[in-house]
Structures are given as structure tokens and as C-alpha cells.
C-alpha atoms as a PDB file:
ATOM      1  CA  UNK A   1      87.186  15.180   3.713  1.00  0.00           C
ATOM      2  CA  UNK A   2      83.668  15.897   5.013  1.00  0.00           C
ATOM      3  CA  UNK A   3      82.891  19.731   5.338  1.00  0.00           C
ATOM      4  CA  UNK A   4      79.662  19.165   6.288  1.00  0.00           C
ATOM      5  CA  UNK A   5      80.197  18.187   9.176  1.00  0.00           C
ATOM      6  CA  UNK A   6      81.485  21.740  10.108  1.00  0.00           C
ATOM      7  CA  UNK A   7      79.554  23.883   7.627  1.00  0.00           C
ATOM      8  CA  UNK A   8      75.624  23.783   5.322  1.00  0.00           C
ATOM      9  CA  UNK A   9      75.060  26.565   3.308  1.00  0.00           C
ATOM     10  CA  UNK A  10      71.156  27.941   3.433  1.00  0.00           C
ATOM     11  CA  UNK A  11      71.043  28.557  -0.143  1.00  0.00           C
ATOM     12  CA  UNK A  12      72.824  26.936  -3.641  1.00  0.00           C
ATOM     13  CA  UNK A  13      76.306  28.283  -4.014  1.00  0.00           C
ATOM     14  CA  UNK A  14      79.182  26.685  -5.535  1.00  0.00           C
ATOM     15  CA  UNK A  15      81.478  24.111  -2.907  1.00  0.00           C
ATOM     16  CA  UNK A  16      84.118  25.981  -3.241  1.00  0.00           C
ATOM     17  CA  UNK A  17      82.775  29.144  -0.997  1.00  0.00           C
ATOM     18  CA  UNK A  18      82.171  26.975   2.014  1.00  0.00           C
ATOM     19  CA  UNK A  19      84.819  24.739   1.550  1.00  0.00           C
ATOM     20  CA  UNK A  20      87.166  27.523   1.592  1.00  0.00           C
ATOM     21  CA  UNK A  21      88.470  27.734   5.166  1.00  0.00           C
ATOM     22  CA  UNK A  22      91.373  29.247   7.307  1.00  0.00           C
ATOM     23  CA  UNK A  23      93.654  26.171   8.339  1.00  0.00           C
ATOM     24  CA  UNK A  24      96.902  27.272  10.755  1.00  0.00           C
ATOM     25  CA  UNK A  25      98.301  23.726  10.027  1.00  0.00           C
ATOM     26  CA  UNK A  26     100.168  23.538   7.083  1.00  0.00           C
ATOM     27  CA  UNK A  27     102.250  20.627   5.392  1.00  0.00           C
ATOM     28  CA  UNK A  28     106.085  21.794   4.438  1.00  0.00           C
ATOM     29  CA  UNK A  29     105.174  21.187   0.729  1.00  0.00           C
ATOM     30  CA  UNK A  30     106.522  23.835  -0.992  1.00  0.00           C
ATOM     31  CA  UNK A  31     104.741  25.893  -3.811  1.00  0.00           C
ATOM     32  CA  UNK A  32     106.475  26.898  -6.781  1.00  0.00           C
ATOM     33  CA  UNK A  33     106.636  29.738  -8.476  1.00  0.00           C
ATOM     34  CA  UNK A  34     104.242  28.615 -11.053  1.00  0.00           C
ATOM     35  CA  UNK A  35     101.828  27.745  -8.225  1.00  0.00           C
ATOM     36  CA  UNK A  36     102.534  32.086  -6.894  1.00  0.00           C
ATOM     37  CA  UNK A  37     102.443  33.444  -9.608  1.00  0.00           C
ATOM     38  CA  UNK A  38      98.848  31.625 -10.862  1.00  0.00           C
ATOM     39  CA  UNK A  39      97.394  33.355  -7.112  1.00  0.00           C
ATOM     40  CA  UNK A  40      98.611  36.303  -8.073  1.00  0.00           C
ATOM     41  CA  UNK A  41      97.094  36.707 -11.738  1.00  0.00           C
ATOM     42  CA  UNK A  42      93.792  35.734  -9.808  1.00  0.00           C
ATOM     43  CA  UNK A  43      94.258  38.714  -7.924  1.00  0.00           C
ATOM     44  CA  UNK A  44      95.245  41.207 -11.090  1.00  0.00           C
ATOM     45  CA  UNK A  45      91.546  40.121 -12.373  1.00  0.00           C
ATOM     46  CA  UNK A  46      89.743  41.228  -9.706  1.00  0.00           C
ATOM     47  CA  UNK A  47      87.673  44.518  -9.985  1.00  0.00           C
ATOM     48  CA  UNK A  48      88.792  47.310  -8.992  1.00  0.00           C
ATOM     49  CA  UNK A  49      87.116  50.959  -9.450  1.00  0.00           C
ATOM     50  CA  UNK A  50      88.326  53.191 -12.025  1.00  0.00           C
ATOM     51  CA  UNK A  51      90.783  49.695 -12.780  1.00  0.00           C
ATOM     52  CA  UNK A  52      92.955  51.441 -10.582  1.00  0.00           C
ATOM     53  CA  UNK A  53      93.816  48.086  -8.701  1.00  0.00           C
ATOM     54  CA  UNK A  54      95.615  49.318  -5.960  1.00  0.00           C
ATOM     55  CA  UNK A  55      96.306  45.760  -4.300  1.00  0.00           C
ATOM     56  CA  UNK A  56     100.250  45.781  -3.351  1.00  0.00           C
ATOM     57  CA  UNK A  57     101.668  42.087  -2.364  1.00  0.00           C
ATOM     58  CA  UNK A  58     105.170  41.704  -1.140  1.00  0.00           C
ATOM     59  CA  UNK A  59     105.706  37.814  -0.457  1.00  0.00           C
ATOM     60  CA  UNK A  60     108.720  35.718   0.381  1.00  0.00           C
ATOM     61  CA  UNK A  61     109.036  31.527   1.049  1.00  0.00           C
ATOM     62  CA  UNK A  62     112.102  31.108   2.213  1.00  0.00           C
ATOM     63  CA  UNK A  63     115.518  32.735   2.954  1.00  0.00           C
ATOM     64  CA  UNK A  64     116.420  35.708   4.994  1.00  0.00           C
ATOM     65  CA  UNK A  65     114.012  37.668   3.152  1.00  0.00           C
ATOM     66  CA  UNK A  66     111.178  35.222   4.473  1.00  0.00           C
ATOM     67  CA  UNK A  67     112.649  35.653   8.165  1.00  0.00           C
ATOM     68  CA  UNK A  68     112.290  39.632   7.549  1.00  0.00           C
ATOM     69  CA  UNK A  69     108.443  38.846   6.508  1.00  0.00           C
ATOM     70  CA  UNK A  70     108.189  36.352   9.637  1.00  0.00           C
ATOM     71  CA  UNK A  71     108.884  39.511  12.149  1.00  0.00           C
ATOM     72  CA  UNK A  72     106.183  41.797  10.552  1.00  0.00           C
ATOM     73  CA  UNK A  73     103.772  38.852  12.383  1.00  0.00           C
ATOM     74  CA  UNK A  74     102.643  39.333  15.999  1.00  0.00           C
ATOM     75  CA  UNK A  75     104.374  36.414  18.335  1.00  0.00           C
ATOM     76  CA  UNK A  76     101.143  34.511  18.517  1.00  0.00           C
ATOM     77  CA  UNK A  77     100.403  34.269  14.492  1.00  0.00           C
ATOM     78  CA  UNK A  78     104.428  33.794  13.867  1.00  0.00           C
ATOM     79  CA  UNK A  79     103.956  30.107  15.991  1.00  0.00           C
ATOM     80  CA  UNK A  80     101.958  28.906  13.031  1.00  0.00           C
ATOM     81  CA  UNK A  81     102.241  30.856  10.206  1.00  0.00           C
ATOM     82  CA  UNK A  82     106.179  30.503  10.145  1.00  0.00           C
ATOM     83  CA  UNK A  83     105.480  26.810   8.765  1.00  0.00           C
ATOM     84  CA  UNK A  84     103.158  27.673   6.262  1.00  0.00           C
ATOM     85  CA  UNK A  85     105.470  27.681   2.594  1.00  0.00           C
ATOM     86  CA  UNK A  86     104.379  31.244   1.716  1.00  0.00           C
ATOM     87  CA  UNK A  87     103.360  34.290   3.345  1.00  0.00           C
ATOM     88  CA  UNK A  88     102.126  37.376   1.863  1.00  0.00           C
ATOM     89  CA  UNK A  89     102.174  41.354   2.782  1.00  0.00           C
ATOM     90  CA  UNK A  90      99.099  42.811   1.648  1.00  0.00           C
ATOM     91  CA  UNK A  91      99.251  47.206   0.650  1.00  0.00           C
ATOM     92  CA  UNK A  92      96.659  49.262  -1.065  1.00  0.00           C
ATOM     93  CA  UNK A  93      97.450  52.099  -2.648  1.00  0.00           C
ATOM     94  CA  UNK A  94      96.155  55.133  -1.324  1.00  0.00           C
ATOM     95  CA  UNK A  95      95.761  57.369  -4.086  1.00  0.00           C
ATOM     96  CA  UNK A  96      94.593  57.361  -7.597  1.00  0.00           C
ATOM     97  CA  UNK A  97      96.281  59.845  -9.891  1.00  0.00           C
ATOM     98  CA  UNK A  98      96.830  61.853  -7.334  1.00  0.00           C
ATOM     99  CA  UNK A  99      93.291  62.034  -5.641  1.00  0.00           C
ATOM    100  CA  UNK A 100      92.518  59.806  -2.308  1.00  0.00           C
ATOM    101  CA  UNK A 101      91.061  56.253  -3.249  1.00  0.00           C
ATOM    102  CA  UNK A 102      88.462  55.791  -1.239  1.00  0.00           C
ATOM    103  CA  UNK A 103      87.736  52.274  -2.141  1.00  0.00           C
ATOM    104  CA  UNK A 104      91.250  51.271  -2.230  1.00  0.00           C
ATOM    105  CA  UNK A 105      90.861  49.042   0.709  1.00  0.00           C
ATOM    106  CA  UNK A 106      87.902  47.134  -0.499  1.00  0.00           C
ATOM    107  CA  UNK A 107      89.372  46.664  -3.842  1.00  0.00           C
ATOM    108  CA  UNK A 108      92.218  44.870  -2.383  1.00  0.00           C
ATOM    109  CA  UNK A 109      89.834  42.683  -0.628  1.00  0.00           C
ATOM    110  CA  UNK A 110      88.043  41.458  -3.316  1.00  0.00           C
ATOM    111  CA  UNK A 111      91.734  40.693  -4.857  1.00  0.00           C
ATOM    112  CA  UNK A 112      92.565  38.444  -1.596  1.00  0.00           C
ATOM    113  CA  UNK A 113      89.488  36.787  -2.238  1.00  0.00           C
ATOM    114  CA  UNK A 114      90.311  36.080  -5.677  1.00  0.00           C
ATOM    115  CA  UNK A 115      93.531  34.877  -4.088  1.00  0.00           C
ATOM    116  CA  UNK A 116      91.660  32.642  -1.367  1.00  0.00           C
ATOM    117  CA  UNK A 117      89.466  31.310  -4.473  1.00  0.00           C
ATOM    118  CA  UNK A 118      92.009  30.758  -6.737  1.00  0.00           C
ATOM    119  CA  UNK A 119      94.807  29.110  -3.694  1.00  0.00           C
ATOM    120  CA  UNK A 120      91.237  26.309  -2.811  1.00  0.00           C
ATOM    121  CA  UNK A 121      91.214  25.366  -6.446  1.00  0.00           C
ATOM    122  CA  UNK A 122      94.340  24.589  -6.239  1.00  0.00           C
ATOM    123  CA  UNK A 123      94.186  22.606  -3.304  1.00  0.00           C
ATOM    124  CA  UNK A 124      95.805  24.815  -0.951  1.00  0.00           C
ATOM    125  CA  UNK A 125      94.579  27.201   2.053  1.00  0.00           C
ATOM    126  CA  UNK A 126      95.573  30.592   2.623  1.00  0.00           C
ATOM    127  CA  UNK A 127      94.697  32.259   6.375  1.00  0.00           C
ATOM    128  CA  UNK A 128      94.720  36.246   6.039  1.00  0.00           C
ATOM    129  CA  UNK A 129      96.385  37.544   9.597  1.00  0.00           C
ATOM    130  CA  UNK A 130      95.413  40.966  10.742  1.00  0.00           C
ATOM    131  CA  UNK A 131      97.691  40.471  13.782  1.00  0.00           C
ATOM    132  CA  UNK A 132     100.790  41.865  12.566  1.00  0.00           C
ATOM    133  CA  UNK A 133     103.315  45.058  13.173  1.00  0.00           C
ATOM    134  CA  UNK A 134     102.268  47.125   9.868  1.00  0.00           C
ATOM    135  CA  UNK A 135     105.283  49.754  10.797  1.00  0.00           C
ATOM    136  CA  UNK A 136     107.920  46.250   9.716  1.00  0.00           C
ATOM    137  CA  UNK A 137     105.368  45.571   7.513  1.00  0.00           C
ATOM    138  CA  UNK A 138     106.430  48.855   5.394  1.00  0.00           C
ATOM    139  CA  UNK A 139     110.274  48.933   6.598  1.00  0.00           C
ATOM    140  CA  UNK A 140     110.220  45.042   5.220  1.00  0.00           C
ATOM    141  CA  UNK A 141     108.530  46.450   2.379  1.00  0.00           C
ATOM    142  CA  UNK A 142     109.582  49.614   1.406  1.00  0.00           C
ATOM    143  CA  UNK A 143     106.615  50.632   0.866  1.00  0.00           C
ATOM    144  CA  UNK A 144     106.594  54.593   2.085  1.00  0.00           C
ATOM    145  CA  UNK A 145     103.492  55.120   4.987  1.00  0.00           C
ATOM    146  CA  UNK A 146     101.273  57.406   3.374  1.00  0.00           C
ATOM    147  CA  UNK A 147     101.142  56.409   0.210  1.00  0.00           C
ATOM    148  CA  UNK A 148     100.326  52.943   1.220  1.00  0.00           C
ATOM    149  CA  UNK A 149      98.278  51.326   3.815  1.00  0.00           C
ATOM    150  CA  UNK A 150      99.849  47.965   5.214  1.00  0.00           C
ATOM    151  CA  UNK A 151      96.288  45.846   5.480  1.00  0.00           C
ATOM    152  CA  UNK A 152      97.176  42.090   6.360  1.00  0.00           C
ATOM    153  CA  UNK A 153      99.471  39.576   6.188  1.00  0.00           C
ATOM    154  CA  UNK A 154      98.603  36.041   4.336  1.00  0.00           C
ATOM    155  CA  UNK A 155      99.566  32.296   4.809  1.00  0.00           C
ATOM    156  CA  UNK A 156      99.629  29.934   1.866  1.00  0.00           C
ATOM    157  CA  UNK A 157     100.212  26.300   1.942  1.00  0.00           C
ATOM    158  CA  UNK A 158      98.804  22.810   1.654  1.00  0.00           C
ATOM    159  CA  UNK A 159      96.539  21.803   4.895  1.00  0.00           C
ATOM    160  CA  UNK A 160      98.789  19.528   6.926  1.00  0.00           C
ATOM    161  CA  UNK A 161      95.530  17.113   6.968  1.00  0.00           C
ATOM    162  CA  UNK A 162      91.765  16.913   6.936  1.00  0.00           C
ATOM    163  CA  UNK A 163      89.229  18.482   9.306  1.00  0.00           C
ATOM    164  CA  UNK A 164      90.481  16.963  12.711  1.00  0.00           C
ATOM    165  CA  UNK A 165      89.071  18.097  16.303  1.00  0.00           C
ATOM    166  CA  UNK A 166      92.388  20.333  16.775  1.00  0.00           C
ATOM    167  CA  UNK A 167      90.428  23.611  17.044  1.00  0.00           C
ATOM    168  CA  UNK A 168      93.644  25.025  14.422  1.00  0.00           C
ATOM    169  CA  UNK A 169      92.117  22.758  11.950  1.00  0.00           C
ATOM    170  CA  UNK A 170      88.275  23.413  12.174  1.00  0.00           C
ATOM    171  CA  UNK A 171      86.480  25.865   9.672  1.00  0.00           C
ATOM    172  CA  UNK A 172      84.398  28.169  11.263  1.00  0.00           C
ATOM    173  CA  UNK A 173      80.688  28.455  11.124  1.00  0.00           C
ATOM    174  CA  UNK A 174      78.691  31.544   9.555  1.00  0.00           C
ATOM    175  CA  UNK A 175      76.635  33.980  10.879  1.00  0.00           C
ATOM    176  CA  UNK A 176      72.745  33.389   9.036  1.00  0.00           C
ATOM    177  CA  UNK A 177      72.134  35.798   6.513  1.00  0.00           C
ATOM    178  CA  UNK A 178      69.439  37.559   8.116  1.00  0.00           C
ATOM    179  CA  UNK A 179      72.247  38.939  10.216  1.00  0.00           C
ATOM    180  CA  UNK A 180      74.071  40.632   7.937  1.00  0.00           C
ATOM    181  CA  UNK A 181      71.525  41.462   4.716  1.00  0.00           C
ATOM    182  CA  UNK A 182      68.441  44.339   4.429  1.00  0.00           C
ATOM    183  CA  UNK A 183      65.940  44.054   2.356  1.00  0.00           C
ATOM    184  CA  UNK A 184      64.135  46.985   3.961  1.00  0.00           C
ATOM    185  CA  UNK A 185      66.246  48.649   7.075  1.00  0.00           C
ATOM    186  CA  UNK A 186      64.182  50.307   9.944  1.00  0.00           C
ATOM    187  CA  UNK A 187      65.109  53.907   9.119  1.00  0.00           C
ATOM    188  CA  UNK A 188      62.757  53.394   5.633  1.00  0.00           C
END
């Protein structure tokens, strides 16, 4: 496996940040609930503020449950993502003893990321999907609208094989941090 040829960090980090990628080509292996439930206690350690951790995920790998998850996908992502072994709903919480959470969102990011952290250590690859119906997404759920916002949808597997030239299978490059970081913004 040679990431390098697809990706060079500018500064020291650990491998596992730019190794992490977003395959759509997944091997049937399937992951047991040991394997699940070890992403998902990744996820319950993530910050959150006030520890509210309003991070909702409703998952299913196989059985008619699992074909209910496959519709909340748009056609395009359900081509690829219906092979991977596990897919995810992802929900945050709206509200925080009763007041609006207005970091509820970005909470539950940081707790996919511990997801997408913890799912490379183990050797697998998740792919978050934005392209999905989040109206099935709560009916599937039963999660009431309102109370919860329907954010993404996740694939989890095992990368069917190393970095190949299908463009399914090649991480994505980064924008340079000079792009995205101020040390001093204009308005100043």
C-alpha cells in the first residue's frame, strides 16, 4: 500500500490522518458486532459541549432492516454503498435540556471522526454520504423531525483492495493550509 503516491502531508502528523481515506469499494467481509460496537465507543468519547453528546446513530448490516437503511441513500450512493457490510444513519440532537444546541451538529462531527479514526485503526474505511433522502432517513429511524436533524449517512467495511487507478479507489488530495487557516484575517 503506498499512500504517497496519492497524498504528503506539509507538516508532522500521525499516518493515520492522511491515510484515512473514503474508498466506495468494499470487500463482503463482514464486521462483527465486536468490531460496531468498538466504532461506536470511539464515538461516545468524543467531546461534546456541555457533554451533552447529541450524536444519534441508527445502523443496520444486513436483513430487511438493512434494505430499509439502503433506501434512505440517493440512487447514485446506493450502487456502492449497498456492498459495503455496514451503513450508518447519523442524527444530532437538537436540543439540550430543553434549550436549542447550537453546536449539536459539530459535536456529532467530531464523533464521526472519532468513528473514521477509530474504523482506519482497525483496518477498515468508512465513506460519510451526504447524498441521501433525510425524510426516510427519520421514517427508517423514528427519529421525530424537529427534535433531530438527519446529517449523513456512513459506509463501513474493509477496502476491496489497495490504491488502484479506479477513480472509486483513489484518496483525494488536500487543499494547502494557507487556504483554509488565519493567522491575521484582512478585516484586523
Amino acid at each position: 500500500m503506498n499512500i504517497d503516491k496519492y497524498r504528503h502531508p506539509e507538516n508532522n502528523i500521525e499516518n493515520f490522518f492522511y491515510e484515512r481515506w473514503s474508498s466506495k469499494l468494499f470487500k463482503s467481509k463482514t464486521i462483527d458486532k465486536t468490531q460496531i460496537l468498538s466504532l461506536f465507543e470511539a464515538a461516545r468519547w468524543a467531546p461534546s459541549s456541555n457533554n451533552a453528546q447529541p450524536w444519534r446513530f441508527v445502523y443496520a448490516t444486513k436483513g430487511e432492516f438493512r434494505e430499509k437503511i439502503n433506501m434512505v441513500m440517493n440512487p447514485y450512493n446506493r450502487k456502492w454503498a449497498t456492498k459495503a457490510p455496514l451503513i450508518i444513519l447519523v442524527f444530532s440532537k437538537n436540543q439540550n435540556d430543553g434549550k436549542e444546541n447550537r453546536s449539536a451538529k459539530f459535536d456529532t462531527g467530531a464523533a464521526w471522526m472519532s468513528i473514521a479514526i477509530q474504523a482506519k485503526i482497525m483496518g477498515m474505511n468508512t465513506r460519510a454520504m451526504g447524498g441521501i433522502d433525510h425524510d426516510v432517513a427519520h421514517k427508517v429511524s423514528g427519529l421525530p423531525i424537529g427534535e433531530y436533524s438527519s446529517i449523513c449517512a456512513i459506509a463501513v467495511g474493509f477496502s476491496e483492495s489497495d490504491y488502484n487507478d479506479l477513480s472509486e479507489n483513489i484518496p483525494s488530495s488536500r487543499v494547502k493550509l494557507e487556504e483554509f487557516i488565519m493567522d491575521k484575517p484582512k478585516a484586523y
